[in-house]
N, C-alpha and C. Protein backbone atom coordinates (compact mmCIF):
# COMPACT_ATOMS: atom_id res chain seq x y z
N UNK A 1 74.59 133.74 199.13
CA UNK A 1 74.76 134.34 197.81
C UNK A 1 75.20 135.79 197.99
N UNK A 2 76.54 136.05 197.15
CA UNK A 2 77.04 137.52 197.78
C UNK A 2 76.39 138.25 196.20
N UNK A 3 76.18 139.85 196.41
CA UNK A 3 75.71 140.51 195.52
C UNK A 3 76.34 140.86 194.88
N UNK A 4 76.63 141.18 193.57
CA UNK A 4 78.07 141.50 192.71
C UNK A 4 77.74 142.62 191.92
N UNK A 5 79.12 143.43 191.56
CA UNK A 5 78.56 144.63 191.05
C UNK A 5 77.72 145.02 189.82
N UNK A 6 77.89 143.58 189.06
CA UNK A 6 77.22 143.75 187.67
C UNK A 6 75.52 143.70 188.49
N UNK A 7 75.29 141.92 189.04
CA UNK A 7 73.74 141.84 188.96
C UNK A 7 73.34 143.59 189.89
N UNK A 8 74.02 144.11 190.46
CA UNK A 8 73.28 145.46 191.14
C UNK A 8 73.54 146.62 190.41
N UNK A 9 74.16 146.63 189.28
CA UNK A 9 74.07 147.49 188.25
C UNK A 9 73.03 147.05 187.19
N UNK A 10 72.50 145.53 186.87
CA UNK A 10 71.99 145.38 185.68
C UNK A 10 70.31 145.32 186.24
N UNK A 11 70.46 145.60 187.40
CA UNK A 11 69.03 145.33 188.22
C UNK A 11 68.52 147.13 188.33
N UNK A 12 69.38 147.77 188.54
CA UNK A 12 69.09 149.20 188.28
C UNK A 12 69.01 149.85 187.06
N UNK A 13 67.59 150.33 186.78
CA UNK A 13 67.82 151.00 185.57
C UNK A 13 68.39 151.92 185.40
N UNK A 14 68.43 152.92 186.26
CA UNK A 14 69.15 154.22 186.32
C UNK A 14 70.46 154.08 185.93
N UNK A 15 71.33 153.21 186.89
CA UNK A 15 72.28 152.79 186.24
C UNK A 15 73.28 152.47 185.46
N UNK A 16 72.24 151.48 184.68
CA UNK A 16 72.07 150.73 183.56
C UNK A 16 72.29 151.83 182.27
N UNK A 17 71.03 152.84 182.51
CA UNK A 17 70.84 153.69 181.48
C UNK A 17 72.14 154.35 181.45
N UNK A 18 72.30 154.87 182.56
CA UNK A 18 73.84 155.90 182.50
C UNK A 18 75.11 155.30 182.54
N UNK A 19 75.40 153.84 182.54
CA UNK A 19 76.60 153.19 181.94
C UNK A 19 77.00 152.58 181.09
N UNK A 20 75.63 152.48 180.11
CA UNK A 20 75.87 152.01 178.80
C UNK A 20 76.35 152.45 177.86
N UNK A 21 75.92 153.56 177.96
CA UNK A 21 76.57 154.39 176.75
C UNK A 21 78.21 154.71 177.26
N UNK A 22 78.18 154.95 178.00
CA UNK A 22 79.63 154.74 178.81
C UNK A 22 80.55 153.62 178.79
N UNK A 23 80.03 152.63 178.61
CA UNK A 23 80.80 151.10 177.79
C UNK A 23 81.09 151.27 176.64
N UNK A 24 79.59 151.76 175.79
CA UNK A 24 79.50 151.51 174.63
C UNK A 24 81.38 152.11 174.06
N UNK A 25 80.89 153.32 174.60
CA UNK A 25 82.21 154.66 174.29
C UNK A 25 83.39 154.07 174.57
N UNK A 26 83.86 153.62 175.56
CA UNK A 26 84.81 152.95 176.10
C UNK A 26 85.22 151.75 175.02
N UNK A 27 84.46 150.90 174.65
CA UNK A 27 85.02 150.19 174.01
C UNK A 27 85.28 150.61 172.68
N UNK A 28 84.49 151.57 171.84
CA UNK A 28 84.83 152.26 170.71
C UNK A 28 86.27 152.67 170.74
N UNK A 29 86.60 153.35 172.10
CA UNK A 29 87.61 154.05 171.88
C UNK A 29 89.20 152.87 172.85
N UNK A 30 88.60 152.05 172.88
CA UNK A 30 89.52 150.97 173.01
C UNK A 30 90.20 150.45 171.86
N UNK A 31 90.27 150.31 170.81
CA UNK A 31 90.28 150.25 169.41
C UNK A 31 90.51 148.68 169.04
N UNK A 32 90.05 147.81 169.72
CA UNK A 32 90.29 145.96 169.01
C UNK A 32 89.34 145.89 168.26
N UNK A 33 88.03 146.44 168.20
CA UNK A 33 87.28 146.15 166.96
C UNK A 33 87.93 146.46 165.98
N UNK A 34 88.55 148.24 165.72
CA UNK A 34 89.21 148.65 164.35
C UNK A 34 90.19 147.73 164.23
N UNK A 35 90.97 147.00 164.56
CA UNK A 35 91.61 145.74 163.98
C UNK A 35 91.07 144.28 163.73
N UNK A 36 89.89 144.02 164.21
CA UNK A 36 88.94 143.06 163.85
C UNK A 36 88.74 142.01 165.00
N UNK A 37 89.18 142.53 165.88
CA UNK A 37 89.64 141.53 167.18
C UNK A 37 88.03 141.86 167.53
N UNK A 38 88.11 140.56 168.92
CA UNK A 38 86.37 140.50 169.39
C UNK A 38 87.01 140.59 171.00
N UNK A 39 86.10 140.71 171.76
CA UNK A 39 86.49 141.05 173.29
C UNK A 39 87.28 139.95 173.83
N UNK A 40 86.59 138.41 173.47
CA UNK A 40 87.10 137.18 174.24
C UNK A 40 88.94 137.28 173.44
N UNK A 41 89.03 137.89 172.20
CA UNK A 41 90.29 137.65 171.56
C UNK A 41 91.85 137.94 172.80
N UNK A 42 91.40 139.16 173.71
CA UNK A 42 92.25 139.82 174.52
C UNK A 42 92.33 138.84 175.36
N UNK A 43 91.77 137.82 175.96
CA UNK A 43 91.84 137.13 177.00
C UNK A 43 93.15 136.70 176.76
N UNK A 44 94.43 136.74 177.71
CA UNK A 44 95.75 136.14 177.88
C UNK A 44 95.35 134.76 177.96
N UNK A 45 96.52 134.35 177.38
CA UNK A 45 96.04 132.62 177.39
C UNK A 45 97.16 132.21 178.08
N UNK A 46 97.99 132.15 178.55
CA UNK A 46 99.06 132.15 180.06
C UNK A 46 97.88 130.96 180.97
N UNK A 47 96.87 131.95 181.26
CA UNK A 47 96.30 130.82 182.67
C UNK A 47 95.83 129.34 182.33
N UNK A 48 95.79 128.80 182.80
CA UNK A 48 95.24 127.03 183.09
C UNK A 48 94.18 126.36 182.64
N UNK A 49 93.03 127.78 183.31
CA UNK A 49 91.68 127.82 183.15
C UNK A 49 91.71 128.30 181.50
N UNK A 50 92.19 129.24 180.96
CA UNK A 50 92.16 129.57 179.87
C UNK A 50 92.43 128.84 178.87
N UNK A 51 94.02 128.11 178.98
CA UNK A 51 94.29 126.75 178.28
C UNK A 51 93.14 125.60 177.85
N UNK A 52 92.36 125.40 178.76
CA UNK A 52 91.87 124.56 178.77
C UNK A 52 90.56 124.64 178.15
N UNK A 53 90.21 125.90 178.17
CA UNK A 53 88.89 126.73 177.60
C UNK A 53 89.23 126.45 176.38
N UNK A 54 89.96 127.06 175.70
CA UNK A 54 90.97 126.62 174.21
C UNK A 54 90.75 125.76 173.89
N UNK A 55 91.11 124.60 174.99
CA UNK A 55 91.36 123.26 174.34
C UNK A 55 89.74 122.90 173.48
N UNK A 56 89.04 123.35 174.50
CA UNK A 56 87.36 122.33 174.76
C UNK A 56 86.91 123.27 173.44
N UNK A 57 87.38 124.94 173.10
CA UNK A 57 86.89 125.15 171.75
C UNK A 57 86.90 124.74 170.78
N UNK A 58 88.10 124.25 170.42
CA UNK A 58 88.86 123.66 169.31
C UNK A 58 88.32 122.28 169.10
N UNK A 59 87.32 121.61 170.16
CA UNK A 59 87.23 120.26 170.11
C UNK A 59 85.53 120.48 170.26
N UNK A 60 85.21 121.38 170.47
CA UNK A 60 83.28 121.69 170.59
C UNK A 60 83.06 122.63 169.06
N UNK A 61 84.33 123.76 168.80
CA UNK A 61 83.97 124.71 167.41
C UNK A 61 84.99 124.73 167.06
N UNK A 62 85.71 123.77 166.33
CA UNK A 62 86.86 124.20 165.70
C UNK A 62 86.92 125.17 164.64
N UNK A 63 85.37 125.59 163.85
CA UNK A 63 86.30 126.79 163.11
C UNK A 63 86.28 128.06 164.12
N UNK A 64 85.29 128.06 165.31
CA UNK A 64 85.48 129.42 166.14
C UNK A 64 87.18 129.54 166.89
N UNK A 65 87.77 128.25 166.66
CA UNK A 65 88.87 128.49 167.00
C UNK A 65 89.87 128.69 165.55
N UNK A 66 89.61 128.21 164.80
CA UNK A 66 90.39 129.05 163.95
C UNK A 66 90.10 130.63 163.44
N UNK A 67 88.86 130.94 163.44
CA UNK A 67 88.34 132.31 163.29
C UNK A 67 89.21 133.03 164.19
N UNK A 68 89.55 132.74 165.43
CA UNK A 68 90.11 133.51 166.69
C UNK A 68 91.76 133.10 166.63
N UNK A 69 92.29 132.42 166.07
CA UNK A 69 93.36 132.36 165.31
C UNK A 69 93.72 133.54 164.24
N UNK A 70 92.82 133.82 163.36
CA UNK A 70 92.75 134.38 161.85
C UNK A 70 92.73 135.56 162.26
N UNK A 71 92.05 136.13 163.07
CA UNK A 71 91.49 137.50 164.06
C UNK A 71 92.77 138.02 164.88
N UNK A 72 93.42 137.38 164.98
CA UNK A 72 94.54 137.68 166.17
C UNK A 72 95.84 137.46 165.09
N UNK A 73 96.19 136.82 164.13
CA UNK A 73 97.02 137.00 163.54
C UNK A 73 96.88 138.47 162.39
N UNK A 74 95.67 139.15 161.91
CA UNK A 74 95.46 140.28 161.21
C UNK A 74 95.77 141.48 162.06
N UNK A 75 95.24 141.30 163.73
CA UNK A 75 95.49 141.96 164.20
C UNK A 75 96.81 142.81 164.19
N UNK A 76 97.90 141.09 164.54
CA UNK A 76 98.84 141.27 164.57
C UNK A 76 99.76 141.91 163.13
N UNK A 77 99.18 141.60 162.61
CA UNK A 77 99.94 141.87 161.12
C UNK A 77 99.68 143.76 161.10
N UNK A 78 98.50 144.32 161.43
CA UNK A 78 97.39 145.37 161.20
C UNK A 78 98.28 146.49 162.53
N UNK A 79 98.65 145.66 163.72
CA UNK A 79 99.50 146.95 164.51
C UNK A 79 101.03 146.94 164.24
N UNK A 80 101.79 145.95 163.43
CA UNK A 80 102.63 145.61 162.80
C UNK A 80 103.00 147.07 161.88
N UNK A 81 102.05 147.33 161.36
CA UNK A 81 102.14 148.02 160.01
C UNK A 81 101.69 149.62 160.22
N UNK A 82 101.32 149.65 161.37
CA UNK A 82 100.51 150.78 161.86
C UNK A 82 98.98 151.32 161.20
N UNK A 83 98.42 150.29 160.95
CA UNK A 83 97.16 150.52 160.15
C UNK A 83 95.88 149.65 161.04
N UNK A 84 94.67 150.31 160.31
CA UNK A 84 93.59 149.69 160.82
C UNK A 84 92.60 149.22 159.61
N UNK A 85 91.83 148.73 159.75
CA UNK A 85 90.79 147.69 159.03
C UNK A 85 90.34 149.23 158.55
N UNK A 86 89.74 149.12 156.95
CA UNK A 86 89.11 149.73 156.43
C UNK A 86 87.52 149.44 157.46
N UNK A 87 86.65 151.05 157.14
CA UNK A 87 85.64 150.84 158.56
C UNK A 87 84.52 149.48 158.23
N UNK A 88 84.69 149.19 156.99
CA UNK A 88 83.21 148.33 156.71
C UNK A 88 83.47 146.78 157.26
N UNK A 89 84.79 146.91 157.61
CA UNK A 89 85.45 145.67 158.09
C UNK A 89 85.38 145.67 159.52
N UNK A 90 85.16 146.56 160.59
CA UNK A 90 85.52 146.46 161.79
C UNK A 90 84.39 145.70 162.22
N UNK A 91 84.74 145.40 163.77
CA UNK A 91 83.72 144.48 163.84
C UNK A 91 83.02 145.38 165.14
N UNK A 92 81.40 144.92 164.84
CA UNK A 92 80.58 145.82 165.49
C UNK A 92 79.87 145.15 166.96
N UNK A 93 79.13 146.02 167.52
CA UNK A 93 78.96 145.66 169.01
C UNK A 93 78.09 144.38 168.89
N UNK A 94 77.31 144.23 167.62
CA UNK A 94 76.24 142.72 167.39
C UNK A 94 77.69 141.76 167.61
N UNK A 95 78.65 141.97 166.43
CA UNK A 95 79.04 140.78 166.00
C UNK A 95 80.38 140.31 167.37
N UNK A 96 80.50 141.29 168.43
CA UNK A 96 81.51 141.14 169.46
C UNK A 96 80.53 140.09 170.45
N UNK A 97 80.45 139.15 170.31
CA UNK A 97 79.59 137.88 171.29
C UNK A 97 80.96 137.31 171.71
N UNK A 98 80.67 136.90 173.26
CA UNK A 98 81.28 136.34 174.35
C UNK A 98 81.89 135.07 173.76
N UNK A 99 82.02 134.27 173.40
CA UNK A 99 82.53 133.07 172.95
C UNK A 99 83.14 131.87 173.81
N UNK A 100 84.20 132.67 174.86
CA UNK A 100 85.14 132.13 175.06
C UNK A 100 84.90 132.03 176.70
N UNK A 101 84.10 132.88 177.33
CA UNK A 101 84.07 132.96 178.67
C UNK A 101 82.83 132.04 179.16
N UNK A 102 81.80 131.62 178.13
CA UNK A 102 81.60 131.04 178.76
C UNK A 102 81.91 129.43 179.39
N UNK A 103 82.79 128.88 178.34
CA UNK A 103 84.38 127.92 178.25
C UNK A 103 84.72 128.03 179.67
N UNK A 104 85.19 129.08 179.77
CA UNK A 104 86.25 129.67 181.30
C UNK A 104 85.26 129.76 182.74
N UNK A 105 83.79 130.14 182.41
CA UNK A 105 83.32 130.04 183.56
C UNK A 105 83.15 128.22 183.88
N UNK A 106 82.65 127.39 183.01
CA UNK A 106 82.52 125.87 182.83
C UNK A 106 83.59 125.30 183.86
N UNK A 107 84.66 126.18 183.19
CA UNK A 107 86.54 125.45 183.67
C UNK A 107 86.41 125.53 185.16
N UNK A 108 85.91 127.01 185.32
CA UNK A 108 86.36 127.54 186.66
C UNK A 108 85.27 126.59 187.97
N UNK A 109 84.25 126.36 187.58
CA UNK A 109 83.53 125.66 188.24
C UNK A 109 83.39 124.66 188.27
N UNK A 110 84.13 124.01 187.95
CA UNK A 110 84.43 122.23 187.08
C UNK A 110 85.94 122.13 188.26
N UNK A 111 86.31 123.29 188.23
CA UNK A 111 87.63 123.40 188.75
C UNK A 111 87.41 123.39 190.72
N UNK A 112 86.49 124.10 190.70
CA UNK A 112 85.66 124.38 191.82
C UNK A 112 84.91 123.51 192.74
N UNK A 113 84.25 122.59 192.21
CA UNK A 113 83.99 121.53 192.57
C UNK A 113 84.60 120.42 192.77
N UNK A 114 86.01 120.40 191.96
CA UNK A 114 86.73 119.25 192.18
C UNK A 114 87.43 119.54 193.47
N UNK A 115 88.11 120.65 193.55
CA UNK A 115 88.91 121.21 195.09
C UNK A 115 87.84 121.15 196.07
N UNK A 116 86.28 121.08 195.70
CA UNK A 116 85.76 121.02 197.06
C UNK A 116 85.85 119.90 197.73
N UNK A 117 85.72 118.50 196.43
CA UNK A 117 85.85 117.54 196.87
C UNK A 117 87.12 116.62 197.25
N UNK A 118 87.93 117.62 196.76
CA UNK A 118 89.55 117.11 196.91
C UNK A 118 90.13 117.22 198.28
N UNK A 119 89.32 118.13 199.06
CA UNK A 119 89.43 118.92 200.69
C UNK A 119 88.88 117.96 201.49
N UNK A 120 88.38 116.76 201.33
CA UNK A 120 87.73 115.67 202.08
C UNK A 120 88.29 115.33 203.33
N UNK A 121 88.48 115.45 205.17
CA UNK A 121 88.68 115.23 205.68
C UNK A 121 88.28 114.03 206.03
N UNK A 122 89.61 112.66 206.28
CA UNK A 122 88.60 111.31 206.12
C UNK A 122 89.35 111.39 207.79
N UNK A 123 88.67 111.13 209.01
CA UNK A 123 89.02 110.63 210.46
C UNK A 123 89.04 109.41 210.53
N UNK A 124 90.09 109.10 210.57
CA UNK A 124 90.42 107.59 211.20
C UNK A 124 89.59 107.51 212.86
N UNK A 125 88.97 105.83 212.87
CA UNK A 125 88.39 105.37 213.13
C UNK A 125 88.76 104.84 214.39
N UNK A 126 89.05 104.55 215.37
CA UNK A 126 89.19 103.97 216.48
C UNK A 126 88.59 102.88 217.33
């Protein structure tokens, strides 16, 4: 088991304490909430794994996939025009939940397991 930078940041409080607010800020000043977008919305959908994440939404929550449809077309309309969501509209750090990754981690390890077993060295027999 290798150590990764989140679990040794989220295991430190010190840390923890001094990079949160440092996210927090960061994503404020990232600006996809002021257009109504949610974090999973940015995910490029180009990759395989991602496609497929899509697919399994649309067929496990189809309105979370139309919500993320509706969200990404305002967007689009909203930098179109050079404007942003009046503030009572933006969407806030509660309502920005993961949605979509955990889809993509499923894929990726679904994906993962099949190549382990796809690597099967069979030795002929003599």
């Amino acid at each position: 088991m290798s150590l990764s930078l989140k679990s040794f940041v989220q295991s430190s409080k010190f840390l923890t304490g001094l990079l949160t607010p440092v996210s927090k800020a960061y994503a404020g000043a990232a600006g996809y909430r002021q257009i109504g977008l949610r974090y999973d919305d940015l995910i490029a959908e180009e990759s395989p794994l991602v496609k497929e994440a899509l697919r399994r939404l649309e067929i496990s929550d189809p309105r979370a996939a139309y919500d993320r449809a509706y969200r990404i077309r305002i967007a689009q309309q909203l930098s179109l025009s050079h404007q942003l969501l009046p503030k009572d509209q933006w969407v806030t750090a509660n309502q920005d939940v993961r949605y979509l990754q955990p889809l993509i981690d499923e894929v990726a390890a679904e994906n993962a397991e099949r190549e382990a077993f796809d690597n099967i060295k069979v030795a002929a027999r003599h």
